[in-house]
C-alpha atoms as a PDB file:
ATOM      1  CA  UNK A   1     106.793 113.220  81.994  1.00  0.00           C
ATOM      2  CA  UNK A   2     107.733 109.491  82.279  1.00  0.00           C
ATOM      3  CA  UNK A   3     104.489 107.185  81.627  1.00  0.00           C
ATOM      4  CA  UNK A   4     102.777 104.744  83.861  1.00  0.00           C
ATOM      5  CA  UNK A   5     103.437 101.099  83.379  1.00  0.00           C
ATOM      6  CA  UNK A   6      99.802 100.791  83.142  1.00  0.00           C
ATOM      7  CA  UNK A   7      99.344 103.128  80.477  1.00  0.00           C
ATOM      8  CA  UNK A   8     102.314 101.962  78.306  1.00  0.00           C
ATOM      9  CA  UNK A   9     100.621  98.325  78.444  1.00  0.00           C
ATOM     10  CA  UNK A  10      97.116  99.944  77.448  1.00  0.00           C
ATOM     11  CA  UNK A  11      98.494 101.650  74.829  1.00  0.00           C
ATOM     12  CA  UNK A  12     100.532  98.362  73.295  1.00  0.00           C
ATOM     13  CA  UNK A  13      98.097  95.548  74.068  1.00  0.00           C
ATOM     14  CA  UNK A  14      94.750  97.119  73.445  1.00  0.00           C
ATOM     15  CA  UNK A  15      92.728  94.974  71.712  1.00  0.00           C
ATOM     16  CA  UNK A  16      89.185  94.098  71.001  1.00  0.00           C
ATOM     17  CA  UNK A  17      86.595  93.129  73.490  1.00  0.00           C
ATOM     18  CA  UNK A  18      85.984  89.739  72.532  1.00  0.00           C
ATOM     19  CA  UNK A  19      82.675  88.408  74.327  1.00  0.00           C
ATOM     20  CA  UNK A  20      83.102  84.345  74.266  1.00  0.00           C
ATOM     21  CA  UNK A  21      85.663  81.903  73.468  1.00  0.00           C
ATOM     22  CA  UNK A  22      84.823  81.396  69.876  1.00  0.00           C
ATOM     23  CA  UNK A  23      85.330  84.712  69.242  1.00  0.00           C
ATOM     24  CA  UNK A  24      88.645  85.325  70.878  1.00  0.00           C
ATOM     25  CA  UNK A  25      89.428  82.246  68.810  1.00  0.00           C
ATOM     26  CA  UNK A  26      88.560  83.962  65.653  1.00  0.00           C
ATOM     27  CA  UNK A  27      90.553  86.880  66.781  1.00  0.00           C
ATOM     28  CA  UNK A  28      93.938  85.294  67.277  1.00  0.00           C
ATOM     29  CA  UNK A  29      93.233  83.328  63.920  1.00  0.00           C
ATOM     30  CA  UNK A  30      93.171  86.604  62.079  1.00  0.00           C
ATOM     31  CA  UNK A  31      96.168  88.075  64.096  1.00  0.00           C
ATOM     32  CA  UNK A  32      98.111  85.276  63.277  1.00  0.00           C
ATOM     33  CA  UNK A  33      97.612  85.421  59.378  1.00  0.00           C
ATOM     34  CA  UNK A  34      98.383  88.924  59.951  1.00  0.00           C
ATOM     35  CA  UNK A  35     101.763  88.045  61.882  1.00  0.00           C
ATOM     36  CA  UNK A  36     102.454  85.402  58.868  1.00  0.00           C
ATOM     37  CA  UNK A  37     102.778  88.319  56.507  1.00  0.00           C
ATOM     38  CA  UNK A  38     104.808  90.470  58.948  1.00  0.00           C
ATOM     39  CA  UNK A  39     106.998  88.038  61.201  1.00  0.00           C
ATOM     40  CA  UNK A  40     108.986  91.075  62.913  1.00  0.00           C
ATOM     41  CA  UNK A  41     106.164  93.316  63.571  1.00  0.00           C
ATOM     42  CA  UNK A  42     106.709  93.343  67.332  1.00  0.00           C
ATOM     43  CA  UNK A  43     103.184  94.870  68.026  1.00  0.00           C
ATOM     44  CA  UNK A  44     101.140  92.181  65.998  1.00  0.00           C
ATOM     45  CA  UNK A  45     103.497  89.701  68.187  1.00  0.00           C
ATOM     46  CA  UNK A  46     102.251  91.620  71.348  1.00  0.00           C
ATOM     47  CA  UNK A  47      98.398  91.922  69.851  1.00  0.00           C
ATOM     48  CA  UNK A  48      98.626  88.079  69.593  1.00  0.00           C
ATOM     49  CA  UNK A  49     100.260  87.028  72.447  1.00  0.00           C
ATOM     50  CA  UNK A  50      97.513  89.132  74.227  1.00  0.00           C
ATOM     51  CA  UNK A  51      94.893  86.712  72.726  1.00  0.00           C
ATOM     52  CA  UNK A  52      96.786  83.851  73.994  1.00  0.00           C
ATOM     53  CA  UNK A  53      96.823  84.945  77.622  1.00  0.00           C
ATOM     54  CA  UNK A  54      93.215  85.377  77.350  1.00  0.00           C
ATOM     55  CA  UNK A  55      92.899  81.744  76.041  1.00  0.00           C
ATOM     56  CA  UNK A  56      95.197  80.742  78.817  1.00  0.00           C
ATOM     57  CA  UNK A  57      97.667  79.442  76.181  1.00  0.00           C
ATOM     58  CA  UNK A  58     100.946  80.280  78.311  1.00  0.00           C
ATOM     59  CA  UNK A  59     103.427  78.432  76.330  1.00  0.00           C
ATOM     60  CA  UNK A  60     102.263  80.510  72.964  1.00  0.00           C
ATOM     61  CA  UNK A  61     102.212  83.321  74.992  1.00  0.00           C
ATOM     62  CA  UNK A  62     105.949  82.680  76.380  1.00  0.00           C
ATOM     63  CA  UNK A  63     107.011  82.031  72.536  1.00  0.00           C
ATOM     64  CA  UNK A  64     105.696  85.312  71.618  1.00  0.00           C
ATOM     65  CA  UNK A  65     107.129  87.494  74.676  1.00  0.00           C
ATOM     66  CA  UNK A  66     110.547  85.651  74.742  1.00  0.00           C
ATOM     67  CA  UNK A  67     110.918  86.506  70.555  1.00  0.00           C
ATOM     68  CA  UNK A  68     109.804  89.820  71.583  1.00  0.00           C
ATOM     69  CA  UNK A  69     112.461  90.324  74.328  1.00  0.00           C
ATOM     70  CA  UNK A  70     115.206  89.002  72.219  1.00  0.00           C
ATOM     71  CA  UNK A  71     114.766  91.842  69.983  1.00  0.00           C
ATOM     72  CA  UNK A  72     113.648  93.994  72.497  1.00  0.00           C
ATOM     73  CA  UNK A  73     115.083  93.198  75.794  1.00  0.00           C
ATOM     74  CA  UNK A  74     113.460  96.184  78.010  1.00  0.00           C
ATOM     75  CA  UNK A  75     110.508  96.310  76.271  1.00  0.00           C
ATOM     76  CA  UNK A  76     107.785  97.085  79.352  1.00  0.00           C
ATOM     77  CA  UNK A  77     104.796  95.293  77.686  1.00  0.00           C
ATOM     78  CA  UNK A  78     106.800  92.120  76.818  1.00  0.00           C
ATOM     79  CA  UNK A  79     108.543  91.983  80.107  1.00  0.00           C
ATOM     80  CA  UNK A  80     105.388  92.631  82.170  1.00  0.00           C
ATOM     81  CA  UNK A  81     103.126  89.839  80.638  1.00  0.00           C
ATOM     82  CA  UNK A  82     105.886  87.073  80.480  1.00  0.00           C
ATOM     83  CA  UNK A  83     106.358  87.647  84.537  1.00  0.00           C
ATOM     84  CA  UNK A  84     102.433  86.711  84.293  1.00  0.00           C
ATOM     85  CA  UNK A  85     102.858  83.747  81.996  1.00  0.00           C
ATOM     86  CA  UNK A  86     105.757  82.775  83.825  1.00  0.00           C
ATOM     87  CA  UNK A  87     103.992  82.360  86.675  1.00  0.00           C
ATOM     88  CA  UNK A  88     101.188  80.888  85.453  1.00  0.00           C
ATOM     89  CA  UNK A  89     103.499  77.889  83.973  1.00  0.00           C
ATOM     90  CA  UNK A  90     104.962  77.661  87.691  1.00  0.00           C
ATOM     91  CA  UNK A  91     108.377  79.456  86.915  1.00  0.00           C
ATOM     92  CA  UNK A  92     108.445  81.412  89.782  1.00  0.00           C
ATOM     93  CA  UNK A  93     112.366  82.070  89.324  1.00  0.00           C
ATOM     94  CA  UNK A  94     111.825  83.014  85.949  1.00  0.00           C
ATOM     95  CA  UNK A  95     108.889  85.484  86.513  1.00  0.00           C
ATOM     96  CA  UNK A  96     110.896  87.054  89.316  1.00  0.00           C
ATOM     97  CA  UNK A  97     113.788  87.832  87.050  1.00  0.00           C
ATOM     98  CA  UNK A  98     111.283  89.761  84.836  1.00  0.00           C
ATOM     99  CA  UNK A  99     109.717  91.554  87.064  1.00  0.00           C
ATOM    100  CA  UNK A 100     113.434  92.457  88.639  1.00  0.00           C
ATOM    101  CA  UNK A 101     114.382  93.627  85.345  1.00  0.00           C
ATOM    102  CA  UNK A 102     111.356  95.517  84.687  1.00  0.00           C
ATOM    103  CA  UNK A 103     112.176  97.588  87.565  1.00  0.00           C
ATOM    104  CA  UNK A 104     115.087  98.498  86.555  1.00  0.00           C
ATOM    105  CA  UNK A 105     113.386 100.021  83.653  1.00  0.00           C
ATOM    106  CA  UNK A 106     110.843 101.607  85.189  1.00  0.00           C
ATOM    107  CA  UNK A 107     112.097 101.873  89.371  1.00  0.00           C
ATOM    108  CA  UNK A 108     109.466 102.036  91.595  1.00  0.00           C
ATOM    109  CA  UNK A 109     106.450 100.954  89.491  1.00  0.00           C
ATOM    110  CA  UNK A 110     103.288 100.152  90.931  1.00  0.00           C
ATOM    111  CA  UNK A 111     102.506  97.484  88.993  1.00  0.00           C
ATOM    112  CA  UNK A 112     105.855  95.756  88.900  1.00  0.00           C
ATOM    113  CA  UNK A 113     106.578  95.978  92.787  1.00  0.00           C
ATOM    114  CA  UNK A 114     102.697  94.747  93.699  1.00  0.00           C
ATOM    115  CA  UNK A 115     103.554  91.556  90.717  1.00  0.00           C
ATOM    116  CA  UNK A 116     106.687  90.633  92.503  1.00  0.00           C
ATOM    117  CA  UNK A 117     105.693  90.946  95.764  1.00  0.00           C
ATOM    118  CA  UNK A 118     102.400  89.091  95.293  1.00  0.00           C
ATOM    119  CA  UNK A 119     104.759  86.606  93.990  1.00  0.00           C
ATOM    120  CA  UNK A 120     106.678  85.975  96.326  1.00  0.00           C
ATOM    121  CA  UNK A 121     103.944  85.265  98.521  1.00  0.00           C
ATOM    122  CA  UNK A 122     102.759  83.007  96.324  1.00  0.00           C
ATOM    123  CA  UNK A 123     106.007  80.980  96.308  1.00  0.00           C
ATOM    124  CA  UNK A 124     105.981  81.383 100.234  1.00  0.00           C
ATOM    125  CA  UNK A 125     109.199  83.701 100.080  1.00  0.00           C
ATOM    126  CA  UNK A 126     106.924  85.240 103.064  1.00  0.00           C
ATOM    127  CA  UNK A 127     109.743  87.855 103.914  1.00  0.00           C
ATOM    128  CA  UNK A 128     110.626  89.454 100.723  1.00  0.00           C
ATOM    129  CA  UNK A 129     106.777  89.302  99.701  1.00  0.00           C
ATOM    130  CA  UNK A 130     106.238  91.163 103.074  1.00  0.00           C
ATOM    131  CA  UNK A 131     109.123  93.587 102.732  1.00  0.00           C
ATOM    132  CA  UNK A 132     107.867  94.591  98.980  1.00  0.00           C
ATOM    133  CA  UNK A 133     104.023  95.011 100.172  1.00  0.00           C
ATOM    134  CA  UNK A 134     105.234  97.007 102.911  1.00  0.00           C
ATOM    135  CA  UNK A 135     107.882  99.288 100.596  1.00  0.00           C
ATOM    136  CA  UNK A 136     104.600  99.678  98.435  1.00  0.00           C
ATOM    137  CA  UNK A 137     101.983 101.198 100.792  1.00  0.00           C
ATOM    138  CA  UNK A 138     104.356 103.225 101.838  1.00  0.00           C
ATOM    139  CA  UNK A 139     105.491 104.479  98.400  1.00  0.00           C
ATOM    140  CA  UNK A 140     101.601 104.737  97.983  1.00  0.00           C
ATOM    141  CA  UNK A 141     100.188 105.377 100.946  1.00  0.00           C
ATOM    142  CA  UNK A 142      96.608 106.255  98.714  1.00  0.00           C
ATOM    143  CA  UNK A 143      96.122 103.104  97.091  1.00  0.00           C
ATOM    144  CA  UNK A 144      93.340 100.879  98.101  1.00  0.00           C
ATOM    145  CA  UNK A 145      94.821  98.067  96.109  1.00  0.00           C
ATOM    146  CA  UNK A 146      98.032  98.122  98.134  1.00  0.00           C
ATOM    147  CA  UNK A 147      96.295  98.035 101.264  1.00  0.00           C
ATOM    148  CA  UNK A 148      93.892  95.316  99.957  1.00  0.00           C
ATOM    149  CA  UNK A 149      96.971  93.453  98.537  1.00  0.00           C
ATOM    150  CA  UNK A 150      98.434  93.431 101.852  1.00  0.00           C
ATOM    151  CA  UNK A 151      95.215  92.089 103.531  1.00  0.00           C
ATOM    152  CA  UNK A 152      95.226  89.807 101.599  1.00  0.00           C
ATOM    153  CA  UNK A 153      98.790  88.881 102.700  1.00  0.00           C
ATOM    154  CA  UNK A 154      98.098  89.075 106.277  1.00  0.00           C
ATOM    155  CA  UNK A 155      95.043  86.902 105.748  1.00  0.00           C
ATOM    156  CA  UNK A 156      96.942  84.349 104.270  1.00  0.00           C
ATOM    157  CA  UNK A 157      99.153  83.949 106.790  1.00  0.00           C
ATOM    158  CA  UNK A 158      96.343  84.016 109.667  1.00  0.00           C
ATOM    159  CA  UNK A 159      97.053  87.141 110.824  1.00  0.00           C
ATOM    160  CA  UNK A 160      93.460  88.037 110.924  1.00  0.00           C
ATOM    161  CA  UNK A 161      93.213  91.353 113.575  1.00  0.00           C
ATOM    162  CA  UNK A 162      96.333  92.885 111.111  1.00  0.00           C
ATOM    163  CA  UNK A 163      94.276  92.050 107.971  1.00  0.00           C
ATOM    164  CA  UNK A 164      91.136  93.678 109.250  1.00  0.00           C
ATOM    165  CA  UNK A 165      92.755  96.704 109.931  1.00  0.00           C
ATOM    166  CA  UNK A 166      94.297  96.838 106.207  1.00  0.00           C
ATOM    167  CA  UNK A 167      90.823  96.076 104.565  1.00  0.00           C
ATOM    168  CA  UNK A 168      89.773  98.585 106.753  1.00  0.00           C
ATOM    169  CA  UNK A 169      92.551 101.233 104.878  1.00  0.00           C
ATOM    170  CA  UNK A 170      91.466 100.200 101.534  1.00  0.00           C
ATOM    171  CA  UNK A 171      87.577 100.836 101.949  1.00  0.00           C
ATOM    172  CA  UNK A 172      88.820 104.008 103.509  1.00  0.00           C
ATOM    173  CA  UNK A 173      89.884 105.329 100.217  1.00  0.00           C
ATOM    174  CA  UNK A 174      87.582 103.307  97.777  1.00  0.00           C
ATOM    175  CA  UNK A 175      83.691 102.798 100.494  1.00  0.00           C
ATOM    176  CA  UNK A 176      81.995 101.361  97.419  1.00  0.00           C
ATOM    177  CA  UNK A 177      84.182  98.393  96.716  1.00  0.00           C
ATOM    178  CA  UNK A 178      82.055  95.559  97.807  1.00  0.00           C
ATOM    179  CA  UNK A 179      84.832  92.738  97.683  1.00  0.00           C
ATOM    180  CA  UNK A 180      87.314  94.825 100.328  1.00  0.00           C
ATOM    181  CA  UNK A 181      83.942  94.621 102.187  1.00  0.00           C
ATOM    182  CA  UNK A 182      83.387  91.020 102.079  1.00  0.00           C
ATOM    183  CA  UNK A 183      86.898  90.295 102.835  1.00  0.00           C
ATOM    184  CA  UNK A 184      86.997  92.303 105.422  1.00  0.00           C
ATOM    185  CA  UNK A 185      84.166  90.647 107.293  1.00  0.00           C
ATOM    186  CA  UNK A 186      85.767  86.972 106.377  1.00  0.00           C
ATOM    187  CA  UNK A 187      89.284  88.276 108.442  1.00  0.00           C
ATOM    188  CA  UNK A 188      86.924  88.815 111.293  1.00  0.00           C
ATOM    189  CA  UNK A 189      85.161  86.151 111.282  1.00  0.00           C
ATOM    190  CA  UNK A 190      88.497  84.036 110.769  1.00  0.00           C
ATOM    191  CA  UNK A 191      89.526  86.163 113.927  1.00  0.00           C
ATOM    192  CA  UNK A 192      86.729  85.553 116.312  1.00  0.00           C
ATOM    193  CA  UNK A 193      85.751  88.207 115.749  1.00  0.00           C
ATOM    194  CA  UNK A 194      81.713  87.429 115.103  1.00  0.00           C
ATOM    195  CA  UNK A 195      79.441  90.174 116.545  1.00  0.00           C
ATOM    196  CA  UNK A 196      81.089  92.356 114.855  1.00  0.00           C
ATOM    197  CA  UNK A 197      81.055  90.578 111.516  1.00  0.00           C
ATOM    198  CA  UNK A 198      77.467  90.687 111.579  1.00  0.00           C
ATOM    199  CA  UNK A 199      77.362  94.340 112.074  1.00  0.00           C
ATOM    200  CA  UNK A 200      79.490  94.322 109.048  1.00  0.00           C
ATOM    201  CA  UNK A 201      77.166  92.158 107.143  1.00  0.00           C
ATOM    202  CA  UNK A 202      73.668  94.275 108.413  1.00  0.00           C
ATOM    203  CA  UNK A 203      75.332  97.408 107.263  1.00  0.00           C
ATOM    204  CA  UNK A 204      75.676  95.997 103.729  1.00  0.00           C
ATOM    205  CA  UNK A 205      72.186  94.839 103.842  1.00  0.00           C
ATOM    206  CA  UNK A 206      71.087  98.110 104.818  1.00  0.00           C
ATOM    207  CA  UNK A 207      72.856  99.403 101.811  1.00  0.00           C
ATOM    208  CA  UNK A 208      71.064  97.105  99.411  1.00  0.00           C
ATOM    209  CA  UNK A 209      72.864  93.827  99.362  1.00  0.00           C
ATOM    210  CA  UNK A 210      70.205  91.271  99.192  1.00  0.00           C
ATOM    211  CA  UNK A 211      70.467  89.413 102.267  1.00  0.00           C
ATOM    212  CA  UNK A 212      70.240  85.967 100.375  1.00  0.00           C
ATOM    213  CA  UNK A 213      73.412  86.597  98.915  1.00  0.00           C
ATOM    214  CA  UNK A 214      75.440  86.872 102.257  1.00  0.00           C
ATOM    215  CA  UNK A 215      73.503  84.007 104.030  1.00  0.00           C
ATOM    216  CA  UNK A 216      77.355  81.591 103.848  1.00  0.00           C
ATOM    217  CA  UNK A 217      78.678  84.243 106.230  1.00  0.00           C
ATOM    218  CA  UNK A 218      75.777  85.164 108.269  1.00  0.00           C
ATOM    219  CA  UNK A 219      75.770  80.867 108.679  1.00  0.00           C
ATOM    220  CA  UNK A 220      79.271  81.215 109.726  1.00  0.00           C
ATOM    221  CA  UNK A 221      78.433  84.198 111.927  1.00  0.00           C
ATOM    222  CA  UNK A 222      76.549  81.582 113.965  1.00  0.00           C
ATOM    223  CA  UNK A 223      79.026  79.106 114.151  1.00  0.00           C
END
C-alpha cells in the first residue's frame, strides 16, 4: 500500500520540538556541523532545512531543497516544502511547478492538490484555485479541511451565504473545532446575516466559551 504524503513527510522531517527561538537556533547549529561532516547526506539536508522553515529562513531553506532535488528530483519531502518556501519568497510560478510535479508523483494527493489550489487563490488565479478546491471535496467528500479550505475561498471572494454553508460541512464532520465555528459566524455576519450570528455565538457560550472572548463579534452583531 502506497503511503500518504503526510506520512512520508513525518517520517523524513521529524525533528525535535524545539520550544523558543534560541533553541531552534541551537538546533540548526548542531545540524549544520553535522551536515559539514556529511555534505551528501540528503536527510541531515532535509533535518536542516526543516529548522530553517521554522526560523522563516526561506532562502536557506530553498538552498537546501533545490541541492536536494538536484540529486533527487521526485523526492516528496523536498518537493513539498520548496512549493512552501517558494511561496513564501513570492514565487508563485515556481511553487506551482512543484506542487505540479509532486502530483505527478503522488496523483491525487491531499496535501498537494489543497497546496496548489490554496495557491492559486492566493495569486488570484480565482478559477483554477476554484476548480482544484472543488476536484478536492469531491475526491474527499469527508474532510473537514477541504470544506473549511473552500470556505475560506468563498469568503474571500464575498460569497458569504456559499461560505456559510461550507463551514457548515466542515463542523459537520469535526463539531469540536472552534475556529470552523468562529468563521462560520464571521461569513454570516459578513452576509447580513446577524440574528442568526448571535445564535451562533450564544450556543458557544452555552458550551463554555467565555463570553469576554467573543465580545468583537457580539459588537459587530449590533452593528
Amino acid at each position: 500500500m502506497r503511503k500518504t504524503l503526510l506520512s512520508i513527510l513525518l517520517a523524513v522531517t521529524t525533528i525535535a520540538v524545539a520550544q523558543t527561538q534560541q533553541e531552534l537556533r541551537d538546533s540548526l547549529k548542531l545540524i549544520t556541523q553535522q551536515s559539514s561532516f556529511a555534505p551528501d547526506s540528503i536527510d541531515l539536508r532535509l533535518k536542516k532545512a526543516s529548522y530553517n522553515v521554522m526560523l522563516e529562513q526561506w532562502e536557506y531553506a530553498k538552498n537546501e531543497y533545490d541541492y536536494v532535488l538536484n540529486r533527487e528530483p521526485l523526492n516528496i519531502a523536498a518537493l513539498y516544502y520548496r512549493a512552501y518556501v517558494n511561496e513564501r519568497l513570492g514565487r508563485y510560478n515556481f511553487a506551482r511547478l512543484d506542487y505540479q510535479n509532486l502530483l505527478t508523483v503522488v496523483p491525487g494527493n491531499f496535501e498537494a492538490q489543497l497546496g496548489l489550489a490554496l495557491l492559486n487563490q492566493k495569486d488570484k488565479h480565482y478559477r483554477e484555485a476554484m476548480d482544484g478546491i472543488n476536484i478536492l471535496v469531491e475526491a474527499f467528500p469527508d474532510s473537514a479541511v477541504a470544506y473549511a479550505a473552500r470556505a475560506g475561498m468563498e469568503k474571500e471572494r464575498k460569497m458569504y451565504d456559499i461560505a456559510v454553508y461550507d463551514f457548515d460541512k466542515a463542523i459537520s464532520i469535526e463539531p469540536d473545532n472552534q475556529d470552523y465555528k468562529l468563521n462560520k459566524i464571521d461569513a454570516l455576519i459578513l452576509a447580513g446575516r446577524k440574528e442568526e450570528a448571535e445564535r451562533c455565538l450564544n450556543e458557544l457560550v452555552k458550551a463554555g466559551t467565555p463570553k469576554a472572548s467573543l465580545m468583537d463579534l457580539y459588537k459587530r452583531c449590533k452593528k
